[in-house]
C-alpha atoms as a PDB file:
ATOM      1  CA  UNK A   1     398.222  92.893  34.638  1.00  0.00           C
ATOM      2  CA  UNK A   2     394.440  94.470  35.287  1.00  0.00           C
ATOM      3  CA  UNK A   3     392.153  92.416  37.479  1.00  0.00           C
ATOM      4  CA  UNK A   4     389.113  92.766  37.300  1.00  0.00           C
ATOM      5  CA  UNK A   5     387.819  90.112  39.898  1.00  0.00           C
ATOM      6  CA  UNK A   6     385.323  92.923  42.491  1.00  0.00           C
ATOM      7  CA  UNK A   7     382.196  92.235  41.127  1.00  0.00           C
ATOM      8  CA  UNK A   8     383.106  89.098  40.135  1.00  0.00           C
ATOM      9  CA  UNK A   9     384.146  88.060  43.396  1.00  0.00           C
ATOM     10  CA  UNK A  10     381.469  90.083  45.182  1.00  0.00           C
ATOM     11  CA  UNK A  11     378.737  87.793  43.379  1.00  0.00           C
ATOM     12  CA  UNK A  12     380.401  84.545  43.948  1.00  0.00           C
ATOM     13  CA  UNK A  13     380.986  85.211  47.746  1.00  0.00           C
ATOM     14  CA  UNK A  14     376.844  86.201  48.132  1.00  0.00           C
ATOM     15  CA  UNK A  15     375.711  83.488  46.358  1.00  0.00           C
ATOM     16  CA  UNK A  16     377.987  81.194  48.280  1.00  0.00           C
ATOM     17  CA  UNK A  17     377.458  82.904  51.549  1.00  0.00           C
ATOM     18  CA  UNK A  18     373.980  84.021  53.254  1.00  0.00           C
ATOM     19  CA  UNK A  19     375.796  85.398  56.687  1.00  0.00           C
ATOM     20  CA  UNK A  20     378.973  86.271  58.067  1.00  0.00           C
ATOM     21  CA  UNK A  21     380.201  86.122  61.877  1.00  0.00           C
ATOM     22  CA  UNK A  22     381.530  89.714  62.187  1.00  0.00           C
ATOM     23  CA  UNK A  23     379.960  93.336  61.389  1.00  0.00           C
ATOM     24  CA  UNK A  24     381.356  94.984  59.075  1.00  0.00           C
ATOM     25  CA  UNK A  25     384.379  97.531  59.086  1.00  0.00           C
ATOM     26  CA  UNK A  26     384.334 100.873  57.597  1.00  0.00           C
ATOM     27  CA  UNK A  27     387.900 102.148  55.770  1.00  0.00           C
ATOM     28  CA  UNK A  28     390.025 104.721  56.778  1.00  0.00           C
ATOM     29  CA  UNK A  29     391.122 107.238  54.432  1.00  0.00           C
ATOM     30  CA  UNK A  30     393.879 106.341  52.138  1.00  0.00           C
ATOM     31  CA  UNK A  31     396.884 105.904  53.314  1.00  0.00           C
ATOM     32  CA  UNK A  32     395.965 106.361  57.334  1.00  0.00           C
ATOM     33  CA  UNK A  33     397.869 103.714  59.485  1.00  0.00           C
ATOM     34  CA  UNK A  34     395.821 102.391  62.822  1.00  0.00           C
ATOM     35  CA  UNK A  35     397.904 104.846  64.447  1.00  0.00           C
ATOM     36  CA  UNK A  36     395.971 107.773  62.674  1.00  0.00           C
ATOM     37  CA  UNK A  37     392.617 107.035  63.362  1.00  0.00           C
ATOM     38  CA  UNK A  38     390.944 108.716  65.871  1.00  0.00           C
ATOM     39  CA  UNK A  39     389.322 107.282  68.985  1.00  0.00           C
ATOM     40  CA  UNK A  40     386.037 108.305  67.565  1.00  0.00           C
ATOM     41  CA  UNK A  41     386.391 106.689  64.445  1.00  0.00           C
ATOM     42  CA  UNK A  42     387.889 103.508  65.979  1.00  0.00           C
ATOM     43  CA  UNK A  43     384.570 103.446  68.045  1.00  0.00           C
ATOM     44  CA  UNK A  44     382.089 103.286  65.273  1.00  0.00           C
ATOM     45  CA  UNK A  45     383.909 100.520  63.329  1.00  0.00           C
ATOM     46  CA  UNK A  46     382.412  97.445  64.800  1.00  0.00           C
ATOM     47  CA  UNK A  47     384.533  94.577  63.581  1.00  0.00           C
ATOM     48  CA  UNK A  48     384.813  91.595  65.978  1.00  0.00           C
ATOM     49  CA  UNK A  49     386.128  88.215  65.184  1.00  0.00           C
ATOM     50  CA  UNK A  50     384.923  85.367  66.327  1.00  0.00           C
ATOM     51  CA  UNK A  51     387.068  82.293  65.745  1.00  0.00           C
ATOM     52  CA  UNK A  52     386.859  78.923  63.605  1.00  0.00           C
ATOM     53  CA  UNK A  53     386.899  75.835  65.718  1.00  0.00           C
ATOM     54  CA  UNK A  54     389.047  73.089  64.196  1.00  0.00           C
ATOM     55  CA  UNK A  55     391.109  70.192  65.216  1.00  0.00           C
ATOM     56  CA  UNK A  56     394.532  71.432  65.028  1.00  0.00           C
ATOM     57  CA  UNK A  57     397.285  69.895  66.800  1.00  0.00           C
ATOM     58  CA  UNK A  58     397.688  71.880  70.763  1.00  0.00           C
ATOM     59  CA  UNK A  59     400.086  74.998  70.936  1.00  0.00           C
ATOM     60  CA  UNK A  60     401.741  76.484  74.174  1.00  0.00           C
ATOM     61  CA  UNK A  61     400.762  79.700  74.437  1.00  0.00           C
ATOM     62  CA  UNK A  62     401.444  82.679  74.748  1.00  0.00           C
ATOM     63  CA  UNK A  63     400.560  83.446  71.181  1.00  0.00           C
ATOM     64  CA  UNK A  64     402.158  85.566  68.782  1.00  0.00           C
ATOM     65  CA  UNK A  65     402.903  86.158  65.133  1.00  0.00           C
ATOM     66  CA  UNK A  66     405.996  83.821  66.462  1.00  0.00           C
ATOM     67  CA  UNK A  67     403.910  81.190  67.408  1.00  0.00           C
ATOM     68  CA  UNK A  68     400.573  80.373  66.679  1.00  0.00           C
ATOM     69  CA  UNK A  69     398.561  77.841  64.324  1.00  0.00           C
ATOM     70  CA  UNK A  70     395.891  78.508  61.849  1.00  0.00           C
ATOM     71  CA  UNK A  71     394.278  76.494  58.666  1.00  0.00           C
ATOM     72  CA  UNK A  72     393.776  77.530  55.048  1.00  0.00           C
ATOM     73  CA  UNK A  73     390.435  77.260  53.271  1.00  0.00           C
ATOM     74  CA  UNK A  74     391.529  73.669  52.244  1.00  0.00           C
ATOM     75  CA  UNK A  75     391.843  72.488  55.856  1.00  0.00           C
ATOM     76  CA  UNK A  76     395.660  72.596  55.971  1.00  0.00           C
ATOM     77  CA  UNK A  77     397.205  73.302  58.852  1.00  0.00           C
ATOM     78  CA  UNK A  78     399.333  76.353  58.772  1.00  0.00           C
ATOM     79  CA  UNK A  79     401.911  77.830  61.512  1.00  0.00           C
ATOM     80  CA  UNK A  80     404.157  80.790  61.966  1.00  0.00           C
ATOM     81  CA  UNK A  81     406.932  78.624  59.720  1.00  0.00           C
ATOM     82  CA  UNK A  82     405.028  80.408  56.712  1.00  0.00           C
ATOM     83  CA  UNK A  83     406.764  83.508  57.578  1.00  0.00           C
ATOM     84  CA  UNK A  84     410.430  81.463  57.207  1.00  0.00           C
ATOM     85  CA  UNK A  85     409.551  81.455  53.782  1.00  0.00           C
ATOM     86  CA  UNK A  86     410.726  84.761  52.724  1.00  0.00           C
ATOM     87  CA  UNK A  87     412.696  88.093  54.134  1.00  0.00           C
ATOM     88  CA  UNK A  88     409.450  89.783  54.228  1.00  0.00           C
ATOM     89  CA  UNK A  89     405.322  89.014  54.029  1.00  0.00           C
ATOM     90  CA  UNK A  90     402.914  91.212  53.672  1.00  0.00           C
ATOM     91  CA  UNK A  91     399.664  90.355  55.957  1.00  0.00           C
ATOM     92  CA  UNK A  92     396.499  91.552  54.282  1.00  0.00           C
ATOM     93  CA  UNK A  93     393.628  90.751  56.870  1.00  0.00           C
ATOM     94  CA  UNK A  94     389.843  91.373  54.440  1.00  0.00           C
ATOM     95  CA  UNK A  95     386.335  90.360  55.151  1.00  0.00           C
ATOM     96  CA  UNK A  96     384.063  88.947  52.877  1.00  0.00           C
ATOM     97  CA  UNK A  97     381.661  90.986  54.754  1.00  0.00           C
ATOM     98  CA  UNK A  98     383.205  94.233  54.123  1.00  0.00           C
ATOM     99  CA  UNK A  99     382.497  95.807  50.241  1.00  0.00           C
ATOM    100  CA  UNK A 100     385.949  97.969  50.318  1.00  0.00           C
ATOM    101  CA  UNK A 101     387.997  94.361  51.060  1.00  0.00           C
ATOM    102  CA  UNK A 102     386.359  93.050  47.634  1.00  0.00           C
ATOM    103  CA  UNK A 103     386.586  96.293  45.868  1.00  0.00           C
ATOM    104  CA  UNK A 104     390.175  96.491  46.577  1.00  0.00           C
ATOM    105  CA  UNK A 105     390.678  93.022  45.967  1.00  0.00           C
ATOM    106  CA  UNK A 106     391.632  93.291  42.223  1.00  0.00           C
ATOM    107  CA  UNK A 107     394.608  96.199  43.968  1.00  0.00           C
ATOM    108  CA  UNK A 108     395.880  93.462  46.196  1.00  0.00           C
ATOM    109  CA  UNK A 109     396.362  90.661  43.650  1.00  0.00           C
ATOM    110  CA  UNK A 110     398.301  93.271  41.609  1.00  0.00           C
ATOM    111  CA  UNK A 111     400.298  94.070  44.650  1.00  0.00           C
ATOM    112  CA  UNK A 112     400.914  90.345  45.317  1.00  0.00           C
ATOM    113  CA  UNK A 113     401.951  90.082  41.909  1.00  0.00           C
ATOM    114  CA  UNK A 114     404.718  93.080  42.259  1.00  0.00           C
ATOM    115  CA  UNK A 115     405.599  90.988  45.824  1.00  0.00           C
ATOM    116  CA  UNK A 116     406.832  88.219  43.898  1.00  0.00           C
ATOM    117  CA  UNK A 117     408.752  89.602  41.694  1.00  0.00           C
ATOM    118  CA  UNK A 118     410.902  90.988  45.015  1.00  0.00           C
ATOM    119  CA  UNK A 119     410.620  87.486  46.576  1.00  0.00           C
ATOM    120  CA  UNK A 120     408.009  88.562  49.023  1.00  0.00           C
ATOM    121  CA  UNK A 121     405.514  86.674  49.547  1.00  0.00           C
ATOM    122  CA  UNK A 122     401.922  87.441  50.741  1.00  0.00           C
ATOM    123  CA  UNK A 123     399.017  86.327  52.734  1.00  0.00           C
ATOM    124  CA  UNK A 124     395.604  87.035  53.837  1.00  0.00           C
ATOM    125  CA  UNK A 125     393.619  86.471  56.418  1.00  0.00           C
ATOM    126  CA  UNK A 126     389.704  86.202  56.443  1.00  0.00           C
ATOM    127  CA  UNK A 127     388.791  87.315  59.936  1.00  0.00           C
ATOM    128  CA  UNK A 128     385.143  86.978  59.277  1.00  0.00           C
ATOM    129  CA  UNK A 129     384.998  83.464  58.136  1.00  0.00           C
ATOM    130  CA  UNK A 130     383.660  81.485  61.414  1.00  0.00           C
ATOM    131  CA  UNK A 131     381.327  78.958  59.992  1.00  0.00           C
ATOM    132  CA  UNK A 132     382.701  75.733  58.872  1.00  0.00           C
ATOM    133  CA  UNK A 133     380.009  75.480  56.030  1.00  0.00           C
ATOM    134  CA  UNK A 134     380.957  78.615  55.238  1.00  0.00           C
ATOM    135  CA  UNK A 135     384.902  77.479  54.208  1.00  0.00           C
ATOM    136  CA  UNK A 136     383.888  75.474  51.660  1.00  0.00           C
ATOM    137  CA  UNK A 137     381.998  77.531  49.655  1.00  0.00           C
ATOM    138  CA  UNK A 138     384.374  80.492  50.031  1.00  0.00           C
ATOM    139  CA  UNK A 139     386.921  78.776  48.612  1.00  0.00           C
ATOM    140  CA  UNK A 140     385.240  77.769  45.684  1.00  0.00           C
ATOM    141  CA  UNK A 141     384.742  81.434  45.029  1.00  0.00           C
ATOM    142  CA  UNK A 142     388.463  82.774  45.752  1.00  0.00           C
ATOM    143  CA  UNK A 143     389.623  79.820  43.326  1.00  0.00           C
ATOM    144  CA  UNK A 144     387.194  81.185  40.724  1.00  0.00           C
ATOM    145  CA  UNK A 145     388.298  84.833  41.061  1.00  0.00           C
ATOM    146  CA  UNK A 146     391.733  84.057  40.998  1.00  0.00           C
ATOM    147  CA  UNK A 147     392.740  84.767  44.422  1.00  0.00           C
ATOM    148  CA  UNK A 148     395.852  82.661  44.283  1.00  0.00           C
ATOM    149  CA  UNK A 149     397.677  83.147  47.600  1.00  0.00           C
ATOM    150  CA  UNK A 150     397.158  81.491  50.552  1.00  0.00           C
ATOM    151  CA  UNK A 151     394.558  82.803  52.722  1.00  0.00           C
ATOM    152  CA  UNK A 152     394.664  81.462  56.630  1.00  0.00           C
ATOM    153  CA  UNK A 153     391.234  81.087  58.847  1.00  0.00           C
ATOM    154  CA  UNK A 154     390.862  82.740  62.223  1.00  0.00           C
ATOM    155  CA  UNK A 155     391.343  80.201  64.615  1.00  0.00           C
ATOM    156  CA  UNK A 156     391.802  81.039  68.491  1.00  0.00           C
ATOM    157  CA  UNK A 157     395.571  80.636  68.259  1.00  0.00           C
ATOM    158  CA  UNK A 158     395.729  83.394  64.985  1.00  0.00           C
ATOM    159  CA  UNK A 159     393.546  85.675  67.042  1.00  0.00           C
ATOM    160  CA  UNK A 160     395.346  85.491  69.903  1.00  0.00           C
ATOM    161  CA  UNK A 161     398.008  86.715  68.407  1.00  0.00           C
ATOM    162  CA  UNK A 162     396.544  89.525  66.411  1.00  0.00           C
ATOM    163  CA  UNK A 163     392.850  89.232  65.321  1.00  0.00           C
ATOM    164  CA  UNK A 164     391.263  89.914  68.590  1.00  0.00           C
ATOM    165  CA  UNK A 165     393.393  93.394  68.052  1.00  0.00           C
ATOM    166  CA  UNK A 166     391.904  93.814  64.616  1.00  0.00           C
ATOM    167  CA  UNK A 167     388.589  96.726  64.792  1.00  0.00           C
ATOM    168  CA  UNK A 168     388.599  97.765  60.972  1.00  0.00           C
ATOM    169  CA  UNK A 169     389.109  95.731  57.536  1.00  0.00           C
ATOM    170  CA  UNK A 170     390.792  95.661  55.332  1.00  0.00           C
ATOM    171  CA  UNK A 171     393.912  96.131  57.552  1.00  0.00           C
ATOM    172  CA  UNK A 172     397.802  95.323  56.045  1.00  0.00           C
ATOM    173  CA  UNK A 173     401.336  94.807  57.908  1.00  0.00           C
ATOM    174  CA  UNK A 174     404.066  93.192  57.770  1.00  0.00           C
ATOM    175  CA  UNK A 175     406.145  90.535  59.248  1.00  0.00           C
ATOM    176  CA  UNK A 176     409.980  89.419  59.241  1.00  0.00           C
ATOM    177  CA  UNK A 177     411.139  86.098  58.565  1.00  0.00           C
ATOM    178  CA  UNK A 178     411.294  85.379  62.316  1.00  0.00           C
ATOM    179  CA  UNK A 179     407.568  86.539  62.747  1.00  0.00           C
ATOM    180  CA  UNK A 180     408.264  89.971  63.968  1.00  0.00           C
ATOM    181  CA  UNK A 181     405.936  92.515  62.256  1.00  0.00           C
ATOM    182  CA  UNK A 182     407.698  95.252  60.693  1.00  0.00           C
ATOM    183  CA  UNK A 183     406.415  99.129  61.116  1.00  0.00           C
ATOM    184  CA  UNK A 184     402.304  99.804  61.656  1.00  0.00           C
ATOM    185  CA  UNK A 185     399.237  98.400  61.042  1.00  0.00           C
ATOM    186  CA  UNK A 186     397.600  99.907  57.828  1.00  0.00           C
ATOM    187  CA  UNK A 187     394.494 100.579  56.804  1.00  0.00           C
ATOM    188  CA  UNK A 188     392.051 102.295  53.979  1.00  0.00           C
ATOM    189  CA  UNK A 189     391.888 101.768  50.427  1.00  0.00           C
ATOM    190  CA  UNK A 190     395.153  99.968  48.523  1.00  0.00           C
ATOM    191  CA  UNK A 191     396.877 102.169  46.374  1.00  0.00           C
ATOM    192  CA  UNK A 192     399.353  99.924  44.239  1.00  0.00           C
ATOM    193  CA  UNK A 193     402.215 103.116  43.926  1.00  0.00           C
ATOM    194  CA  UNK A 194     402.376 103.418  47.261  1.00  0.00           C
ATOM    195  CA  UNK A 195     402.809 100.182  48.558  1.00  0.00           C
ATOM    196  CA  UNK A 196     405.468  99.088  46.761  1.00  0.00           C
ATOM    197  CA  UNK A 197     407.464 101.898  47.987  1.00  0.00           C
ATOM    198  CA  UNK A 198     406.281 100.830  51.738  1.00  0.00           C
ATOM    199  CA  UNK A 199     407.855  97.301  50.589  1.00  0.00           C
ATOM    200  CA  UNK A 200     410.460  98.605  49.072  1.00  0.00           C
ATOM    201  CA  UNK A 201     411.649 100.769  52.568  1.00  0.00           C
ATOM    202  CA  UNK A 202     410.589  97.668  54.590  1.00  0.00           C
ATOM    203  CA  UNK A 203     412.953  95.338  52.361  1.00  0.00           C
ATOM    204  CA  UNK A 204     416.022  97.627  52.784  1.00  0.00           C
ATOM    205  CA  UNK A 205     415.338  98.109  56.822  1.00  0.00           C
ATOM    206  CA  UNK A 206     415.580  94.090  56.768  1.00  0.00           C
ATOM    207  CA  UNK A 207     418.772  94.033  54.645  1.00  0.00           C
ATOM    208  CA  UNK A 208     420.587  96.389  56.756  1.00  0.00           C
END
């Protein structure tokens, strides 16, 4: 199945939105993991992420991909049980403030899609998203593009246990059932091919 959701998407999210928290991150080349990029490189992206304040019930730190507390864009609260739900997840992290995370948008529902069919589920993340007012409208416009998997908001607990780590978008890994992640951090442009053979090699590691 084709999506073809960027421009869509892109319109809905700047008519809905006038500003976003973060600056924006610039891609990698495709297929470079975070361990590729050079210290030069990792300089000039400027992503920060400022997180959502919400009242979610108290965690005890330290917090990790094992143990932290987030919400989705309908104000549900979501913990690291979501990753219980299957062998493996794939984690994509996007900005609506970044034009490659909408361009390759269309890539990642395709991606999702393939997930399923493997009984692996996916998420994403919106690590710009910051404003309250803000939620609302972006999730009108990821309903009306189709973006049908669950996307979490940054809250201090999420970024505590990755975010604050996060310098570029869009940025993909993985994570075990237990909430271990699973190989690298990756970023640049989705290529569908290619990640299914990364979940594909991920999936078998698990199994063994």
């Amino acid at each position: 199945m084709k999506h073809r959701l960027g421009p869509v998407l892109l319109a809905l999210l700047l008519a809905a939105i006038s500003t976003t928290a973060c600056g924006r991150g610039e891609s990698a080349p495709d297929g470079a993991s975070s361990s590729q990029i050079s210290s030069e490189s990792s300089s000039e992206a400027d992503f920060s992420v400022e997180p959502i304040e919400g009242e979610i019930p108290t965690l005890t730190p330290p917090y990790t991909l094992s143990n932290f507390i987030s919400l989705d864009l309908d104000g549900n609260v979501i913990t690291h049980d979501i990753f219980s739900k299957s062998e493996l997840t794939m984690v994509y992290v996007w900005a609506i403030g970044s034009d490659q995370c909408i361009e390759d948008m269309p890539t990642i529902l395709d991606i999702a899609e393939d997930n399923t069919k493997k009984d692996v589920q996916t998420i994403g993340i919106i690590a710009d998203l910051s404003d309250k007012k803000e939620v609302e409208a972006t999730s009108e416009a990821v309903r009306q593009a189709g973006i049908n998997f669950t996307q979490l908001l940054p809250t201090e607990e999420l970024c505590e246990a990755k975010l604050y780590a996060v310098t570029r978008v869009p940025l993909t890994f993985f994570v075990d059932s237990k909430g271990n992640q699973v190989g690298e951090d990756h970023t640049g442009k989705a290529v569908r091919s290619s990640w299914g053979k990364m979940v594909d090699s991920y999936l078998k590691k698990e199994k063994k």
